[in-house]
C-alpha atoms as a PDB file:
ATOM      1  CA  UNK A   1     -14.577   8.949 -16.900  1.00  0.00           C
ATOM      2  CA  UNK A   2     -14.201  11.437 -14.308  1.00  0.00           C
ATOM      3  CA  UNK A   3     -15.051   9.195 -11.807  1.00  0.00           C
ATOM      4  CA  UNK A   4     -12.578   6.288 -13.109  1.00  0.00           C
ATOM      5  CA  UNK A   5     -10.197   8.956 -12.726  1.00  0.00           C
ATOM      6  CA  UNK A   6     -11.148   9.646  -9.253  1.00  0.00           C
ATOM      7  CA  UNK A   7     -10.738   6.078  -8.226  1.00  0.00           C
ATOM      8  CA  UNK A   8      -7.120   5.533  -9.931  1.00  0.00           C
ATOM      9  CA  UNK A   9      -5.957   8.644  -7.857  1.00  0.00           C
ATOM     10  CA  UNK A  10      -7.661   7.487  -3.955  1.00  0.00           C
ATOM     11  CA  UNK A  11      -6.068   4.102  -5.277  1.00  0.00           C
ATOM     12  CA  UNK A  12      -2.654   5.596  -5.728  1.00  0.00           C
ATOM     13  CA  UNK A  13      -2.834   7.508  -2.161  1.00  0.00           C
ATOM     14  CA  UNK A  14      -3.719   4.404  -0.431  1.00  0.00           C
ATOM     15  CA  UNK A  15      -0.899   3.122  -2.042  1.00  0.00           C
ATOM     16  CA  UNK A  16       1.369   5.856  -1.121  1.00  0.00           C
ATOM     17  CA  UNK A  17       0.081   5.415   2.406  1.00  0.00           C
ATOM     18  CA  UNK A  18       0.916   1.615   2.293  1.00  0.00           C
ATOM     19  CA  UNK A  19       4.200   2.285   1.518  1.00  0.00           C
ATOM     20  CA  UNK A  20       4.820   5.171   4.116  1.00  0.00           C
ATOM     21  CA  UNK A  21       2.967   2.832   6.922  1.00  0.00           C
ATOM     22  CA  UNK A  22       5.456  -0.166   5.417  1.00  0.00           C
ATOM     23  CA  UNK A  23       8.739   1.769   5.827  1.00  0.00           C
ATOM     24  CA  UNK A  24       7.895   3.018   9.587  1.00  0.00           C
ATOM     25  CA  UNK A  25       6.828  -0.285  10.173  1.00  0.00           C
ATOM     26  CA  UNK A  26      10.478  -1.954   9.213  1.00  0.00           C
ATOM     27  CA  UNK A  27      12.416   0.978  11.199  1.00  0.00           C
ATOM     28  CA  UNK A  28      10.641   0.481  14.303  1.00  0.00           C
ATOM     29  CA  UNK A  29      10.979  -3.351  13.817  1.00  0.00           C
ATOM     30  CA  UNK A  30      14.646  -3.201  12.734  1.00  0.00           C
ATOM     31  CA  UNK A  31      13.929  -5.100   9.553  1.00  0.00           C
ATOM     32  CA  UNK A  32      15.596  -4.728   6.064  1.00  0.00           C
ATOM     33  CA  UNK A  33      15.002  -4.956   2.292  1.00  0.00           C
ATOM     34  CA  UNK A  34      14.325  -8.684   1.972  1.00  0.00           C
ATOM     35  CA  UNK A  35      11.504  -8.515   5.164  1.00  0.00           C
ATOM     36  CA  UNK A  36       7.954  -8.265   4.058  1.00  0.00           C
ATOM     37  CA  UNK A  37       5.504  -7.232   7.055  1.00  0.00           C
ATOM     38  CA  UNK A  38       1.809  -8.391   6.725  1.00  0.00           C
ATOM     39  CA  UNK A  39      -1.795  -6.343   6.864  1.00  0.00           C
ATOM     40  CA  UNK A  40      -2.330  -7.439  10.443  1.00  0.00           C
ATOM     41  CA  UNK A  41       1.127  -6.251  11.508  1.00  0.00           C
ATOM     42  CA  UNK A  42       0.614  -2.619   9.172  1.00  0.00           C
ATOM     43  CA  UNK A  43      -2.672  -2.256  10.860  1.00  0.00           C
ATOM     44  CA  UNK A  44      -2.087  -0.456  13.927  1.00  0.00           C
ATOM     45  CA  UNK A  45      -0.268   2.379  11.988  1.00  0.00           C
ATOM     46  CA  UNK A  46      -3.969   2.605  10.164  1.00  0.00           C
ATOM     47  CA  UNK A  47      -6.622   5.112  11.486  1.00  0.00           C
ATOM     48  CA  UNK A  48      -8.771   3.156   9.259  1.00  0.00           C
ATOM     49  CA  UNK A  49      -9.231   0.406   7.144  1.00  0.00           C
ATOM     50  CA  UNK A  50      -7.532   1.214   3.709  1.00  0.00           C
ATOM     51  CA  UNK A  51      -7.991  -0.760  -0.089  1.00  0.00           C
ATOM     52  CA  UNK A  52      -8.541  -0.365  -3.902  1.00  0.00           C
ATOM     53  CA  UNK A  53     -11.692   1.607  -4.444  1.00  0.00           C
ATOM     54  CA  UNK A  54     -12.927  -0.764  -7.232  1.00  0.00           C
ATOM     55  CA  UNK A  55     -11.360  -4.022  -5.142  1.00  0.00           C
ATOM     56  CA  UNK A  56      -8.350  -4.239  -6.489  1.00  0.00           C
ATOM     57  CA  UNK A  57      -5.892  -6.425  -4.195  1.00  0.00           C
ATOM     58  CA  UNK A  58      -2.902  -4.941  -2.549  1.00  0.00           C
ATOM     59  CA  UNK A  59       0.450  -7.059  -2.366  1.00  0.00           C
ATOM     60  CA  UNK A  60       2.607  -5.374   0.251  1.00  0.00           C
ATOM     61  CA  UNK A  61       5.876  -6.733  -1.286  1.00  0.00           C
ATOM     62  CA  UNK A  62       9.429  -6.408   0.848  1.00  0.00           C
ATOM     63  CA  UNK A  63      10.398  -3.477   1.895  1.00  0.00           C
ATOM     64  CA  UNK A  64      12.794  -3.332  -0.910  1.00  0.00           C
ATOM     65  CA  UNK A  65       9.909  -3.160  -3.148  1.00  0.00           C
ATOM     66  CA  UNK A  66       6.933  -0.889  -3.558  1.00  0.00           C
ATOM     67  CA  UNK A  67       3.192  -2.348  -2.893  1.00  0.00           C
ATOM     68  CA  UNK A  68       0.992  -3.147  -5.976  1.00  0.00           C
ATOM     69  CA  UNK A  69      -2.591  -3.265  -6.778  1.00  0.00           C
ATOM     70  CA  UNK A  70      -4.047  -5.956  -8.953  1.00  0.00           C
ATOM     71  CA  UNK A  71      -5.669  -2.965 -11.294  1.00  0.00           C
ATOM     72  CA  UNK A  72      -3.908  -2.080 -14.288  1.00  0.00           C
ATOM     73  CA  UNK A  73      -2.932   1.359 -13.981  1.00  0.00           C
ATOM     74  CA  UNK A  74      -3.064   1.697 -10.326  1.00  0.00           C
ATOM     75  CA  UNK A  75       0.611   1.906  -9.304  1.00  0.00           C
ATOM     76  CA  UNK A  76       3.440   4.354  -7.943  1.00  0.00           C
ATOM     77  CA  UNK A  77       6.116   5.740 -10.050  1.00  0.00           C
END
């Protein structure tokens, strides 16, 4: 359990860190709600690889919207 908890939390960071990298990523673009930017265009704001520590998928979603994993429970407030 302890671990399970573990894993929902670094899941929820990398999440957190999507979204930060996603929002930088649309003001030094000059994009707006509707645009969604992909992986290979987040990536250079990365210092490394990031992702759902029991492979859950991320969906970046607009910038309107926060990012989601694929694992239920895994998600932002």
């Amino acid at each position: 359990r302890p671990r399970i908890r573990a894993q929902t939390i670094t899941c929820i960071a990398n999440l957190r860190q999507l979204e930060n990298v996603k929002q930088q990523w649309g003001l030094e673009h000059q994009k707006e709600g509707p645009d969604v930017p992909t992986m290979a265009e987040l990536k250079p704001y990365f210092r490394f690889p990031i992702g759902c520590p029991i492979n859950g998928v991320y969906t970046i979603n607009a910038l309107s919207n926060i990012a989601t994993c694929s694992i239920a429970g895994h998600s932002l407030d």
